[in-house]
PDB file of N, CA and C in Angstrom:
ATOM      1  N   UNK A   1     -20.608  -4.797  53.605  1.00  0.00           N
ATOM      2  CA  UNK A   1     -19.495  -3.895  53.694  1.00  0.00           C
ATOM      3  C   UNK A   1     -19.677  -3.027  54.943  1.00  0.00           C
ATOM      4  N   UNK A   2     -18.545  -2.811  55.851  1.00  0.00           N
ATOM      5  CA  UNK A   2     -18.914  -1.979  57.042  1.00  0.00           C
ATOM      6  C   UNK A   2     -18.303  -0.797  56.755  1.00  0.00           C
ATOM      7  N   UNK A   3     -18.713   0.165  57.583  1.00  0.00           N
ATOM      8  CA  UNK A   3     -18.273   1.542  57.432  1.00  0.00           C
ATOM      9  C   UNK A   3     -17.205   1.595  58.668  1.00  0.00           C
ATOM     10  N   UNK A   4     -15.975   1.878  58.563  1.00  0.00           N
ATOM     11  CA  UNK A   4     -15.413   2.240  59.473  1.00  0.00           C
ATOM     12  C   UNK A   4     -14.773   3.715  59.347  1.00  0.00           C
ATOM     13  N   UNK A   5     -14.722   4.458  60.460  1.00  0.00           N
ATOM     14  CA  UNK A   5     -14.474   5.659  60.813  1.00  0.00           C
ATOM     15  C   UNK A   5     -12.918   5.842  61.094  1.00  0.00           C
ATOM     16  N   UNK A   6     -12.403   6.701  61.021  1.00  0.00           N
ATOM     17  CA  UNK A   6     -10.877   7.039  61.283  1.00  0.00           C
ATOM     18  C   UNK A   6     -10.883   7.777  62.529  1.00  0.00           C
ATOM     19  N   UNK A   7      -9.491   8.161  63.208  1.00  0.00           N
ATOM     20  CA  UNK A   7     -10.014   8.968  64.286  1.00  0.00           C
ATOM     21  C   UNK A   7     -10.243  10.086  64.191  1.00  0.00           C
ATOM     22  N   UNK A   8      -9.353  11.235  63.458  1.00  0.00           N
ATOM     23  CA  UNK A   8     -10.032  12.670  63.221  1.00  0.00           C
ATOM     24  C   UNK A   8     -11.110  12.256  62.466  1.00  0.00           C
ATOM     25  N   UNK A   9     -12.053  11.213  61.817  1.00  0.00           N
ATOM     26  CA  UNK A   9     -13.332  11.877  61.027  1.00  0.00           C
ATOM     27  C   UNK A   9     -14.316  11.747  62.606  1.00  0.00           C
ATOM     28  N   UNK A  10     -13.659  11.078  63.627  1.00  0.00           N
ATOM     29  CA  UNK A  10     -14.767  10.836  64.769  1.00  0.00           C
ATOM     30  C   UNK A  10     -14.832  11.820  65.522  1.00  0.00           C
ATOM     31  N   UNK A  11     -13.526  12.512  65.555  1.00  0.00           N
ATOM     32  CA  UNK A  11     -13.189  13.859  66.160  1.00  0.00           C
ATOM     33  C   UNK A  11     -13.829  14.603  65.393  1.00  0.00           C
ATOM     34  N   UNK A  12     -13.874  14.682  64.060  1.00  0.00           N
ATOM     35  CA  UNK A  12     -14.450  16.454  63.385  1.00  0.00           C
ATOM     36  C   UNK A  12     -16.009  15.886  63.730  1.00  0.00           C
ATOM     37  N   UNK A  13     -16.411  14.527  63.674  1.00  0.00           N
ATOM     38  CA  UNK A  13     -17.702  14.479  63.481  1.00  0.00           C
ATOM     39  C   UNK A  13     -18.313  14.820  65.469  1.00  0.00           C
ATOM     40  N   UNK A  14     -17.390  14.427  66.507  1.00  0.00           N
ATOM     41  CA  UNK A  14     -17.796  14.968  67.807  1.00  0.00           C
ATOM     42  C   UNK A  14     -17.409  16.410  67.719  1.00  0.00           C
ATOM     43  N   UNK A  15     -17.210  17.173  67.279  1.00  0.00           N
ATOM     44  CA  UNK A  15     -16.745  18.685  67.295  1.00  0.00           C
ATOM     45  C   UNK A  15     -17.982  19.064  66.810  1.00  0.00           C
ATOM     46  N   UNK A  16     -18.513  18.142  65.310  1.00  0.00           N
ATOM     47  CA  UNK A  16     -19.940  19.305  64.965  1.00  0.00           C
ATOM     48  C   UNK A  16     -20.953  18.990  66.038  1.00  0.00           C
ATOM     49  N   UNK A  17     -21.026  17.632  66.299  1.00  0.00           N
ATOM     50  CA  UNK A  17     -22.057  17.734  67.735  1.00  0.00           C
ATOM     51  C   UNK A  17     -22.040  18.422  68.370  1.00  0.00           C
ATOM     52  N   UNK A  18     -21.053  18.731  68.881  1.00  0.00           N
ATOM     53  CA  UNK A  18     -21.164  19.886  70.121  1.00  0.00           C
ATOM     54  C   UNK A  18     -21.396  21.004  69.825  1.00  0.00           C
ATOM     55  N   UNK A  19     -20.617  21.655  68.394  1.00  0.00           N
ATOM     56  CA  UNK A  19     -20.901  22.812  67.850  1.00  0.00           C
ATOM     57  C   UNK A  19     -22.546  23.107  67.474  1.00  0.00           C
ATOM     58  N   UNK A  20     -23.242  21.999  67.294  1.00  0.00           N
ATOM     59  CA  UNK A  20     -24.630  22.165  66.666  1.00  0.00           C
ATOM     60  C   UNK A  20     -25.730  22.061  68.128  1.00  0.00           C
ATOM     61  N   UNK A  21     -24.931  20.962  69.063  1.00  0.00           N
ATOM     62  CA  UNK A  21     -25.813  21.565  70.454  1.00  0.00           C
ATOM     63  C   UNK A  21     -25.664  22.716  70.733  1.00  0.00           C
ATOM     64  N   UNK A  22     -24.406  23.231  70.911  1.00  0.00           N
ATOM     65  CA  UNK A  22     -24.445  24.642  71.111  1.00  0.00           C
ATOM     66  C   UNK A  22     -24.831  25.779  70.740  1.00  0.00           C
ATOM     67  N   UNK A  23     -25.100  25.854  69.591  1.00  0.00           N
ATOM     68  CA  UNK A  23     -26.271  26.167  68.707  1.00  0.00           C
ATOM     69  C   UNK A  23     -27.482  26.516  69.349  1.00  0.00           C
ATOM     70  N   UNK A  24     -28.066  25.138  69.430  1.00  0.00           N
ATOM     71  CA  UNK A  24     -29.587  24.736  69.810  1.00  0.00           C
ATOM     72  C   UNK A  24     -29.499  25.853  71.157  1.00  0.00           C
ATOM     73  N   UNK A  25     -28.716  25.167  71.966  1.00  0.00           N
ATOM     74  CA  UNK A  25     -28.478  25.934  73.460  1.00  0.00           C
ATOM     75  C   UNK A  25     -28.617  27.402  73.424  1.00  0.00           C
ATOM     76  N   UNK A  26     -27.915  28.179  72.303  1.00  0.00           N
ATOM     77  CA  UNK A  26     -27.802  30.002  72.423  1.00  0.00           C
ATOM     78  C   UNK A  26     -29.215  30.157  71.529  1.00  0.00           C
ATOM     79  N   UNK A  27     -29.797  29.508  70.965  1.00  0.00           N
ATOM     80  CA  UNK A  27     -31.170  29.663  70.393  1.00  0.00           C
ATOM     81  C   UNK A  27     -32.166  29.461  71.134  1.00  0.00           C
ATOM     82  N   UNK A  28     -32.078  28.240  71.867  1.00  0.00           N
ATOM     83  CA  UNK A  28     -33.516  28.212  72.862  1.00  0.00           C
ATOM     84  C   UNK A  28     -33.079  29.083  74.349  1.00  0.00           C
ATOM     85  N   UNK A  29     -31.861  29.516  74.527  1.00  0.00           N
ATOM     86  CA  UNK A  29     -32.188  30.942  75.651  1.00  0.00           C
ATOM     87  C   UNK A  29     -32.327  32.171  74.806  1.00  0.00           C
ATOM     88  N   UNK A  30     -32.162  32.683  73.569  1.00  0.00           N
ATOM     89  CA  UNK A  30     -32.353  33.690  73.216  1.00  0.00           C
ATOM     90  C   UNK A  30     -34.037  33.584  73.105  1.00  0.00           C
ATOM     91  N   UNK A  31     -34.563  32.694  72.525  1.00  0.00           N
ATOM     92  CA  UNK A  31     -35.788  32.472  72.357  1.00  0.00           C
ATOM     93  C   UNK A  31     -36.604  32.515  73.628  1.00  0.00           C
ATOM     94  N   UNK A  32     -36.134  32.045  74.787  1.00  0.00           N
ATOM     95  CA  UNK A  32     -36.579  32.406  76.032  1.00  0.00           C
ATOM     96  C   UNK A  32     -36.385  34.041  76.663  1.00  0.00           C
ATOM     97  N   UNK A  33     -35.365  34.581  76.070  1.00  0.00           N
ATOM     98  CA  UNK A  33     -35.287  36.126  76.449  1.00  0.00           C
ATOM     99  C   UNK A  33     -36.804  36.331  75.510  1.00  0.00           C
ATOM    100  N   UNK A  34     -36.615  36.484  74.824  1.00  0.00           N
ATOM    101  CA  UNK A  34     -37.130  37.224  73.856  1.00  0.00           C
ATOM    102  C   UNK A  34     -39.222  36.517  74.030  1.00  0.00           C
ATOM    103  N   UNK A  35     -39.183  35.928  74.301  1.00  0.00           N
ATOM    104  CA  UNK A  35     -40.652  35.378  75.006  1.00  0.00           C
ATOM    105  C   UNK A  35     -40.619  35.875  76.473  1.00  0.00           C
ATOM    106  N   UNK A  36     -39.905  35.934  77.244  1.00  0.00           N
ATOM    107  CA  UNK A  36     -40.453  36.847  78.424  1.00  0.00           C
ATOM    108  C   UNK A  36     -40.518  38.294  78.139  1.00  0.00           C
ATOM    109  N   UNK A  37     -39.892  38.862  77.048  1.00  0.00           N
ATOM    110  CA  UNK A  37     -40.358  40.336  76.782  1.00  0.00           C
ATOM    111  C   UNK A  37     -39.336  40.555  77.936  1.00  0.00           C
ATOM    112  N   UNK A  38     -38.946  42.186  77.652  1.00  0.00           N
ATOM    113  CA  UNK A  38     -38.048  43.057  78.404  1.00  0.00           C
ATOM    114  C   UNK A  38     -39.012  43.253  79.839  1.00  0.00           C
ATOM    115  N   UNK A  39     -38.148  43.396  81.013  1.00  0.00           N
ATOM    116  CA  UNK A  39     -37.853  43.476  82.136  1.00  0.00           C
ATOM    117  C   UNK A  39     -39.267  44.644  82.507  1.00  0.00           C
ATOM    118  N   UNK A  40     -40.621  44.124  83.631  1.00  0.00           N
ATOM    119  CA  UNK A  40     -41.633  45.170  83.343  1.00  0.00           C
ATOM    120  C   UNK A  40     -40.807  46.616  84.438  1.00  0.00           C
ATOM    121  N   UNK A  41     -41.221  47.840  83.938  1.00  0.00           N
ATOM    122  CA  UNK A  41     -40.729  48.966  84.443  1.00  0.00           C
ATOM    123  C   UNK A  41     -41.648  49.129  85.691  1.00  0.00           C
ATOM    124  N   UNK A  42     -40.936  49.628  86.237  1.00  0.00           N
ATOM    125  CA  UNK A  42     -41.158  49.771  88.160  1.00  0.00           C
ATOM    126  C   UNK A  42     -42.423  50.652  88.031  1.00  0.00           C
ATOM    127  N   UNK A  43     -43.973  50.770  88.669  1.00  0.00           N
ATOM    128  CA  UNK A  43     -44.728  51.470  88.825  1.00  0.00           C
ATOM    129  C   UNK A  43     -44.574  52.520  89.670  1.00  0.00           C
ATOM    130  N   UNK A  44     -45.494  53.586  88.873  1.00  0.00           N
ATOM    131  CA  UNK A  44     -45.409  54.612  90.099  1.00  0.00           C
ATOM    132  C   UNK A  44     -46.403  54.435  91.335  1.00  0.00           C
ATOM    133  N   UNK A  45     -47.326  53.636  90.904  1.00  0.00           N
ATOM    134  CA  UNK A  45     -49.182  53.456  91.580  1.00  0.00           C
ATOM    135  C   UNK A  45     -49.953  54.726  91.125  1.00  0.00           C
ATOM    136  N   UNK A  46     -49.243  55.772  90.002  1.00  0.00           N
ATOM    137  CA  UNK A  46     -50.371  56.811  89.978  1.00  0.00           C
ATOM    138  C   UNK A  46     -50.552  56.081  88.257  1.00  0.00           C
ATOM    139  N   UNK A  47     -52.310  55.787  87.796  1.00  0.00           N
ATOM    140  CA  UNK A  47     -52.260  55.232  86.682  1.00  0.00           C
ATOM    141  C   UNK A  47     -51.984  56.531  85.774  1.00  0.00           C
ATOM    142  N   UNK A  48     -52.206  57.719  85.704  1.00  0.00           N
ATOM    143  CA  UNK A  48     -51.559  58.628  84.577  1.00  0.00           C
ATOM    144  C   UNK A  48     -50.248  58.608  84.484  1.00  0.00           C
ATOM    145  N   UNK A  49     -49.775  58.977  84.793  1.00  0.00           N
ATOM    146  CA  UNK A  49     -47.993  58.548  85.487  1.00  0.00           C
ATOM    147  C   UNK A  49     -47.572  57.822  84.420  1.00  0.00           C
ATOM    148  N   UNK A  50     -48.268  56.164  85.096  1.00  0.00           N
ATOM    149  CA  UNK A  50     -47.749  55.207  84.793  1.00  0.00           C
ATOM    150  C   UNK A  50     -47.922  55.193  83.389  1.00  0.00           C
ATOM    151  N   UNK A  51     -49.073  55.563  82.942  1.00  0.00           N
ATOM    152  CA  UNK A  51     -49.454  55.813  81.614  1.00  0.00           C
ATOM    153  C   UNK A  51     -48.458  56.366  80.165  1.00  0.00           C
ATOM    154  N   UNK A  52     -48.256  57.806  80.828  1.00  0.00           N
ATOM    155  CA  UNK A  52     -47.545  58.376  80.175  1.00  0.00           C
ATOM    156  C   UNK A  52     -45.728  57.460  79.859  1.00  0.00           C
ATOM    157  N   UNK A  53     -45.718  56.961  81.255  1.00  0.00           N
ATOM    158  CA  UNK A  53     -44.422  56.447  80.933  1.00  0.00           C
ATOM    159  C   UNK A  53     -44.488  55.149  79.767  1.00  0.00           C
ATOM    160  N   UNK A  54     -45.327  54.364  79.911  1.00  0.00           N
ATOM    161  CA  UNK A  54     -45.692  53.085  78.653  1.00  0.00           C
ATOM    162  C   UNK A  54     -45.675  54.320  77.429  1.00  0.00           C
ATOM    163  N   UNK A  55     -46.416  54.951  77.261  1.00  0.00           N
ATOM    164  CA  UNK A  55     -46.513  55.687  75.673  1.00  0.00           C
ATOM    165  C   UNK A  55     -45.353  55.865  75.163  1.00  0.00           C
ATOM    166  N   UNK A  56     -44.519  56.842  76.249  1.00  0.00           N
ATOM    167  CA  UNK A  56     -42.977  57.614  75.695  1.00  0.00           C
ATOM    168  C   UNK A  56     -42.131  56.263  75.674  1.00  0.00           C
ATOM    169  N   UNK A  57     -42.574  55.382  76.265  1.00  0.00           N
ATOM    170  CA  UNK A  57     -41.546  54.158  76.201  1.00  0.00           C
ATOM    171  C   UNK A  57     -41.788  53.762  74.814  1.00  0.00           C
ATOM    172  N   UNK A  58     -42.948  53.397  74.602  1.00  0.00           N
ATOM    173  CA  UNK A  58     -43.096  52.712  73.083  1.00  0.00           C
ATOM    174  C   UNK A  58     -42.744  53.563  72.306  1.00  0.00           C
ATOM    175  N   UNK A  59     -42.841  54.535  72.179  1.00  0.00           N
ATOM    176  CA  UNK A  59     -42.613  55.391  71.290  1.00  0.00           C
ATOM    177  C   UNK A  59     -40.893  55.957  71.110  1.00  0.00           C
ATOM    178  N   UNK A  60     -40.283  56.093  71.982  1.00  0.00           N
ATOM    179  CA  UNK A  60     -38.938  55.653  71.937  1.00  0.00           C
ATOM    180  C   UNK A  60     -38.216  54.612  71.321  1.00  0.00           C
ATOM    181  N   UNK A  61     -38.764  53.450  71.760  1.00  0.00           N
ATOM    182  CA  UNK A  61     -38.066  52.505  71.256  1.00  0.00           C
ATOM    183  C   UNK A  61     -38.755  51.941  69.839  1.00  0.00           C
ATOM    184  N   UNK A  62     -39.825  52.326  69.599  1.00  0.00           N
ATOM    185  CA  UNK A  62     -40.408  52.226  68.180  1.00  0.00           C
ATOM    186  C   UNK A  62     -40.463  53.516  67.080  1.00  0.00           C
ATOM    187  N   UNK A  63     -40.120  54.450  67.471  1.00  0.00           N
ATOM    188  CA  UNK A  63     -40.175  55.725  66.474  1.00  0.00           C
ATOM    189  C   UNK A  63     -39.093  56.533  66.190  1.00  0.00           C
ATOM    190  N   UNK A  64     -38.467  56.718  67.573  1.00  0.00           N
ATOM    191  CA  UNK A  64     -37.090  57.796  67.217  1.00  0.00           C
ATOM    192  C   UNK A  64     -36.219  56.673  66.850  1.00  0.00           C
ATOM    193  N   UNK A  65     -35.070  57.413  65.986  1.00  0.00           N
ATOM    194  CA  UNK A  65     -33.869  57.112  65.217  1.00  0.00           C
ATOM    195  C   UNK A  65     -33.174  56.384  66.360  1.00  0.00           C
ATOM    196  N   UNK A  66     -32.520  55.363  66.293  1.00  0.00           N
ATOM    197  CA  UNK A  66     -31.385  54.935  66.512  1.00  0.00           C
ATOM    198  C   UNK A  66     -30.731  56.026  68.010  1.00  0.00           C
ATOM    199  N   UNK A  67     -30.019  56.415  66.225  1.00  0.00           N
ATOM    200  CA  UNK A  67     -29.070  57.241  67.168  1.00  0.00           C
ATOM    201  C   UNK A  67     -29.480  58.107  68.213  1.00  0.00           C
ATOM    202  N   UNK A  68     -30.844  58.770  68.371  1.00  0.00           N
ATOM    203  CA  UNK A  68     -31.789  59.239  69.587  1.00  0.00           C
ATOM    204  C   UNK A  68     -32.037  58.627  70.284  1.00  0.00           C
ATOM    205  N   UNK A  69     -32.099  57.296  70.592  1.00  0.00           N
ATOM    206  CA  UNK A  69     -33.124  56.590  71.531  1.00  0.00           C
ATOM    207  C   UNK A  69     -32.217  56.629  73.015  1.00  0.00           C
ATOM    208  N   UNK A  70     -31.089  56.819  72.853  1.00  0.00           N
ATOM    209  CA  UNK A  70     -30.324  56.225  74.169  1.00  0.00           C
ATOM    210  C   UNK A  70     -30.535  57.521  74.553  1.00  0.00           C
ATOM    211  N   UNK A  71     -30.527  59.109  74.503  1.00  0.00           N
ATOM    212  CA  UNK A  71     -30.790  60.025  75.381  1.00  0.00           C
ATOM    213  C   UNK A  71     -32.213  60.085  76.066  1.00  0.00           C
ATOM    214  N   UNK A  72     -33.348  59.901  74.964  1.00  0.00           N
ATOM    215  CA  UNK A  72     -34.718  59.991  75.232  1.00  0.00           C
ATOM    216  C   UNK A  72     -34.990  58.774  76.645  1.00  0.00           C
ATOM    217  N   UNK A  73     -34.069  57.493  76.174  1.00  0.00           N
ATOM    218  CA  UNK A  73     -34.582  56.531  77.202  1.00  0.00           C
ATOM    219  C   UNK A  73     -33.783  56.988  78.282  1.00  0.00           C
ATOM    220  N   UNK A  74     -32.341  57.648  78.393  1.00  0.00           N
ATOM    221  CA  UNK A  74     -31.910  57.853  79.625  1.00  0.00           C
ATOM    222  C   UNK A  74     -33.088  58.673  80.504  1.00  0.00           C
ATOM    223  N   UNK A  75     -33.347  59.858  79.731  1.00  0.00           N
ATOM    224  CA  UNK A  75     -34.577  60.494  80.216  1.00  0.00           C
ATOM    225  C   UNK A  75     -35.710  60.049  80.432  1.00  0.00           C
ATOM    226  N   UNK A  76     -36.257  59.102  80.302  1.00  0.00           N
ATOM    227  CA  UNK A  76     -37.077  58.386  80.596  1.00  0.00           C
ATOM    228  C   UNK A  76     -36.950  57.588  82.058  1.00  0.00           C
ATOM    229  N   UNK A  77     -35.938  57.304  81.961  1.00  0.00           N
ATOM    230  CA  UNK A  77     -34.989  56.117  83.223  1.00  0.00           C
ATOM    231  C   UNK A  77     -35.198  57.453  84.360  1.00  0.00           C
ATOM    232  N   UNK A  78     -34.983  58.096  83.583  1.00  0.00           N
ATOM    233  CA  UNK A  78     -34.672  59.321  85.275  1.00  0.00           C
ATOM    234  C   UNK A  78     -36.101  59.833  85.550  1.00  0.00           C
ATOM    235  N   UNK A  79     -36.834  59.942  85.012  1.00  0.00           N
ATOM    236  CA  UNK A  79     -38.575  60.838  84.842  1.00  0.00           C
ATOM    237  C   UNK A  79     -39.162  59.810  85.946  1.00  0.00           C
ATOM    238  N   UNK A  80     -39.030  58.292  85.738  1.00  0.00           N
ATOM    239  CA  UNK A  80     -39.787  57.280  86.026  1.00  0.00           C
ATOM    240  C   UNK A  80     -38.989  57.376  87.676  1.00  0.00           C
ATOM    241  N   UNK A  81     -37.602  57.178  87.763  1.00  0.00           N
ATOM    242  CA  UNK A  81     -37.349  57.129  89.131  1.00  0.00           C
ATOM    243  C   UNK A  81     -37.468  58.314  90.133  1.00  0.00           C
ATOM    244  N   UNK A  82     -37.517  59.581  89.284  1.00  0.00           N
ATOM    245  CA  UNK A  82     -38.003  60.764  90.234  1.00  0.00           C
ATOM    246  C   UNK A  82     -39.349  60.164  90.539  1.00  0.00           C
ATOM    247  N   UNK A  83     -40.235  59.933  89.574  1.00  0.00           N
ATOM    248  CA  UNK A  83     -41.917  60.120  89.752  1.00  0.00           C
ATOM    249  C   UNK A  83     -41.907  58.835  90.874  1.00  0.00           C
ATOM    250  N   UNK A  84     -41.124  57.840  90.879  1.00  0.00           N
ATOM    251  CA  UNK A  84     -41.198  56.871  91.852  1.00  0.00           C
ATOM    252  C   UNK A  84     -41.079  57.356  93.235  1.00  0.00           C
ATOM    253  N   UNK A  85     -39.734  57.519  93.177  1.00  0.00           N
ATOM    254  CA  UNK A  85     -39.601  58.762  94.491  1.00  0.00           C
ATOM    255  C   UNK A  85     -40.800  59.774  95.440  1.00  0.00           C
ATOM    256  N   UNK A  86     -40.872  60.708  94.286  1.00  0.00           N
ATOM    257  CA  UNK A  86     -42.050  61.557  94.536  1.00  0.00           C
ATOM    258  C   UNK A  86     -43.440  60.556  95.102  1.00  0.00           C
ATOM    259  N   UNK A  87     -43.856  59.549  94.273  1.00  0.00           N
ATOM    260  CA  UNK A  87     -44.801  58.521  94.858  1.00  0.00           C
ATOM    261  C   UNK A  87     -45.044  58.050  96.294  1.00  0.00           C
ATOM    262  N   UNK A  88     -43.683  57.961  97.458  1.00  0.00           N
ATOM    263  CA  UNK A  88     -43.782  57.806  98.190  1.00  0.00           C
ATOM    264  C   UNK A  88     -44.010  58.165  99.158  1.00  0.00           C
ATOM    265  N   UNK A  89     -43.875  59.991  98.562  1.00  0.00           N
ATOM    266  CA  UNK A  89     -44.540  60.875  99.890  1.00  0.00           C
ATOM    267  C   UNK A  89     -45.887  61.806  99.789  1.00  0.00           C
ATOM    268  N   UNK A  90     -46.415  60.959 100.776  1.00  0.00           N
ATOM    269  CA  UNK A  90     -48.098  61.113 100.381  1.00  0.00           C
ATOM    270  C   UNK A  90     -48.206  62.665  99.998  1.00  0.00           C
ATOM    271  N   UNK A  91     -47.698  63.859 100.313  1.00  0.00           N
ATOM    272  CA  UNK A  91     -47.835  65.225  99.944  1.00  0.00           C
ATOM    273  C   UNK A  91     -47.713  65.408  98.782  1.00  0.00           C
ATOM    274  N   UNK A  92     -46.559  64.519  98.213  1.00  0.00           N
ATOM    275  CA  UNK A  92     -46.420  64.932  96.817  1.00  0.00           C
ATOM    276  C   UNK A  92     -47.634  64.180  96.091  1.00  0.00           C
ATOM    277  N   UNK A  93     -47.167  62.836  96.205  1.00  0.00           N
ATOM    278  CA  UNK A  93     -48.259  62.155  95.452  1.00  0.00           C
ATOM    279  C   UNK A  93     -50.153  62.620  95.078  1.00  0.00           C
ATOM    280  N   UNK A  94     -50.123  63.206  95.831  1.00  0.00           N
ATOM    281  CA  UNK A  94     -51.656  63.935  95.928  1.00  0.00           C
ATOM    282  C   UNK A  94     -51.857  64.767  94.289  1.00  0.00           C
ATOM    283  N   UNK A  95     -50.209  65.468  94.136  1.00  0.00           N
ATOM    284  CA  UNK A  95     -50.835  65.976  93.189  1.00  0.00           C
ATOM    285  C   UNK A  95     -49.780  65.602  91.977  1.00  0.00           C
ATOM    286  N   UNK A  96     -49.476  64.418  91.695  1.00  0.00           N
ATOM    287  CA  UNK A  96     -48.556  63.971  90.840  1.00  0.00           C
ATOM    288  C   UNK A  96     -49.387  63.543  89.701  1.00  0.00           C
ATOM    289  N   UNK A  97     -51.077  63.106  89.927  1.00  0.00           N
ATOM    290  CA  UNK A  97     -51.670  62.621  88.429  1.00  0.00           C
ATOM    291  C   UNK A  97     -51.524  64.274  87.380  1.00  0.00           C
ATOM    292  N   UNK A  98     -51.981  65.602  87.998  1.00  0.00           N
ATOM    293  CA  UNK A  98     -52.093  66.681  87.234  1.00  0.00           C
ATOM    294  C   UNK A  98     -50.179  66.943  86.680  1.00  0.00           C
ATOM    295  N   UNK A  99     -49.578  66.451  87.621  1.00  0.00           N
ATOM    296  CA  UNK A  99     -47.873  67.167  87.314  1.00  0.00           C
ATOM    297  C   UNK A  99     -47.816  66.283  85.423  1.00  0.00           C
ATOM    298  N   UNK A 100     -48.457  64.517  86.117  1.00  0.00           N
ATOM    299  CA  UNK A 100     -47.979  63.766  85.038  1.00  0.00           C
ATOM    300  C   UNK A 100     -48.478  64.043  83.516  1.00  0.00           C
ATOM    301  N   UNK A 101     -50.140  65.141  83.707  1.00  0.00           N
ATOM    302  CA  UNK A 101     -50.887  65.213  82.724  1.00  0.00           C
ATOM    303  C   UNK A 101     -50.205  66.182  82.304  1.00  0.00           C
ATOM    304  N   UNK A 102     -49.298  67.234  82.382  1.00  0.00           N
ATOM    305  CA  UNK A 102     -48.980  68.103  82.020  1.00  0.00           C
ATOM    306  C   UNK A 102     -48.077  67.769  81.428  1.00  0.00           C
ATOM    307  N   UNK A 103     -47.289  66.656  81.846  1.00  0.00           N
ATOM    308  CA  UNK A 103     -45.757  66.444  81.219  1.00  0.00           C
ATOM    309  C   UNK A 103     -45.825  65.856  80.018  1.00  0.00           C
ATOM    310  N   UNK A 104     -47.207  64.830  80.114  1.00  0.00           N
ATOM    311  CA  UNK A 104     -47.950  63.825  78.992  1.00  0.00           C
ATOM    312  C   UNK A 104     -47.984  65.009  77.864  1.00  0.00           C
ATOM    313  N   UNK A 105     -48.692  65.978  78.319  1.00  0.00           N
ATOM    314  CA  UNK A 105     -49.497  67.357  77.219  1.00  0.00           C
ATOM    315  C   UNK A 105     -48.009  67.882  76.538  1.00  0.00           C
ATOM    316  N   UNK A 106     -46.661  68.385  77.651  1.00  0.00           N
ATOM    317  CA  UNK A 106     -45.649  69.044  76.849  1.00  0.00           C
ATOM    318  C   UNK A 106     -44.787  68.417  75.680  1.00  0.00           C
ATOM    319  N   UNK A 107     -44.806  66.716  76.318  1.00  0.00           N
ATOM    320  CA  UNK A 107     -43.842  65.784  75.780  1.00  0.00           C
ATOM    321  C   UNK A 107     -44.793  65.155  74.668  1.00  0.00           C
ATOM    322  N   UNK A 108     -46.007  65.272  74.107  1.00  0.00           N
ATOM    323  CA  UNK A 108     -46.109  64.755  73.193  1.00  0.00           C
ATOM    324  C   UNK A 108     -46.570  65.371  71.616  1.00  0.00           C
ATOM    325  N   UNK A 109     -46.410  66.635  72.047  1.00  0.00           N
ATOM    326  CA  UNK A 109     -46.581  67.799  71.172  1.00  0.00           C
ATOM    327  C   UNK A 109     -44.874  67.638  70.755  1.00  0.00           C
ATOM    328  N   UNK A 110     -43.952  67.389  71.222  1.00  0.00           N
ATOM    329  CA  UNK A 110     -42.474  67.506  71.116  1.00  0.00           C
ATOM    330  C   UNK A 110     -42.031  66.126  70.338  1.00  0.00           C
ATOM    331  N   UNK A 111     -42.984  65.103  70.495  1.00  0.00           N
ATOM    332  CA  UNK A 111     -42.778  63.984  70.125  1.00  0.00           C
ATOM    333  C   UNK A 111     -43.304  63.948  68.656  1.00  0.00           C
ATOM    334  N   UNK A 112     -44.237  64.365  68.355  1.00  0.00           N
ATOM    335  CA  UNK A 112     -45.489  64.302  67.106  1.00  0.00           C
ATOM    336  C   UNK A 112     -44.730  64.249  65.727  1.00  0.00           C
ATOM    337  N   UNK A 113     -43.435  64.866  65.662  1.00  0.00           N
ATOM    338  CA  UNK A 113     -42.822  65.133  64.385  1.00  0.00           C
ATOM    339  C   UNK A 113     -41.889  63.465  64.644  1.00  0.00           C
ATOM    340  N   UNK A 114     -42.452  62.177  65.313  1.00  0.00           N
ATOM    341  CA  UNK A 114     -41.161  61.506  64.992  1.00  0.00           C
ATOM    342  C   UNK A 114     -42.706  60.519  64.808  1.00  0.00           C
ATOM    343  N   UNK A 115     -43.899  60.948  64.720  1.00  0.00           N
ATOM    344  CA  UNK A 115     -44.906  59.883  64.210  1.00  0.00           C
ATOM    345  C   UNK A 115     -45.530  59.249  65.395  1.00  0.00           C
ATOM    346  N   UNK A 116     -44.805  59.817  66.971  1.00  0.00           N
ATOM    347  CA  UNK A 116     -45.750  59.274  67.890  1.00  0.00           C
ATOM    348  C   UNK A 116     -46.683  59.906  68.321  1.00  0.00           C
ATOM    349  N   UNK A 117     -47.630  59.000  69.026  1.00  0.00           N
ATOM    350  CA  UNK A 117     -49.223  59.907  69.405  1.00  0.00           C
ATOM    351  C   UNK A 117     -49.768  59.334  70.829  1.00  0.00           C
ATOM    352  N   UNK A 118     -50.076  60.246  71.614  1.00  0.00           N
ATOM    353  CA  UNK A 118     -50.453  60.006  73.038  1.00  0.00           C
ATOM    354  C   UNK A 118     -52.217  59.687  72.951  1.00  0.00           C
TER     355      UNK A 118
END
């Protein structure tokens, strides 16, 4: 006995093909985002600096609420491109590890009530 096919069952049955490659396709690039990890943040070259900025980062995006995270990270976005800035002129930079230890010391006493720790 042979099986013969009609034409819409060949049509619905080429529609799920494609629908189920396509599939595969938005799964193995999400799976590729998500294995390179988010985009690394621009260094300052001062390692305290740089330091402080990884902590408040994790701790942003792992501790504060939701609805907080998009001001804290805007502030973050701006801390990192001043301190970049500042990095480039050797006067400043001289004394940017003590500016960063201080900011580390104010911002994580401010942070402590959301469970993060420097």
């Amino acid at each position: 006995m042979r099986y013969t096919m009609t034409k819409a069952a060949i049509e619905s049955h080429s529609s799920m093909r494609r629908a189920l490659l396509l599939v595969h396709l938005t799964a193995a690039a999400l799976f590729a985002i998500a294995a390179t990890g988010p985009a690394r943040a621009q260094s300052t070259g001062i390692a305290a600096c740089d330091e402080f900025l990884q902590k408040y980062d994790t701790c942003v995006t792992s501790k504060l609420p939701e609805a907080q995270r998009a001001t804290y990270k805007a502030q973050l976005d701006q801390t990192r491109k001043m301190w970049v800035d500042m990095a480039k002129n050797p006067s400043a930079k001289s004394t940017m590890e003590g500016t960063c230890k201080q900011t580390m010391d104010a911002i994580k006493t401010s942070l402590q009530s959301f469970g993060c720790s420097f």
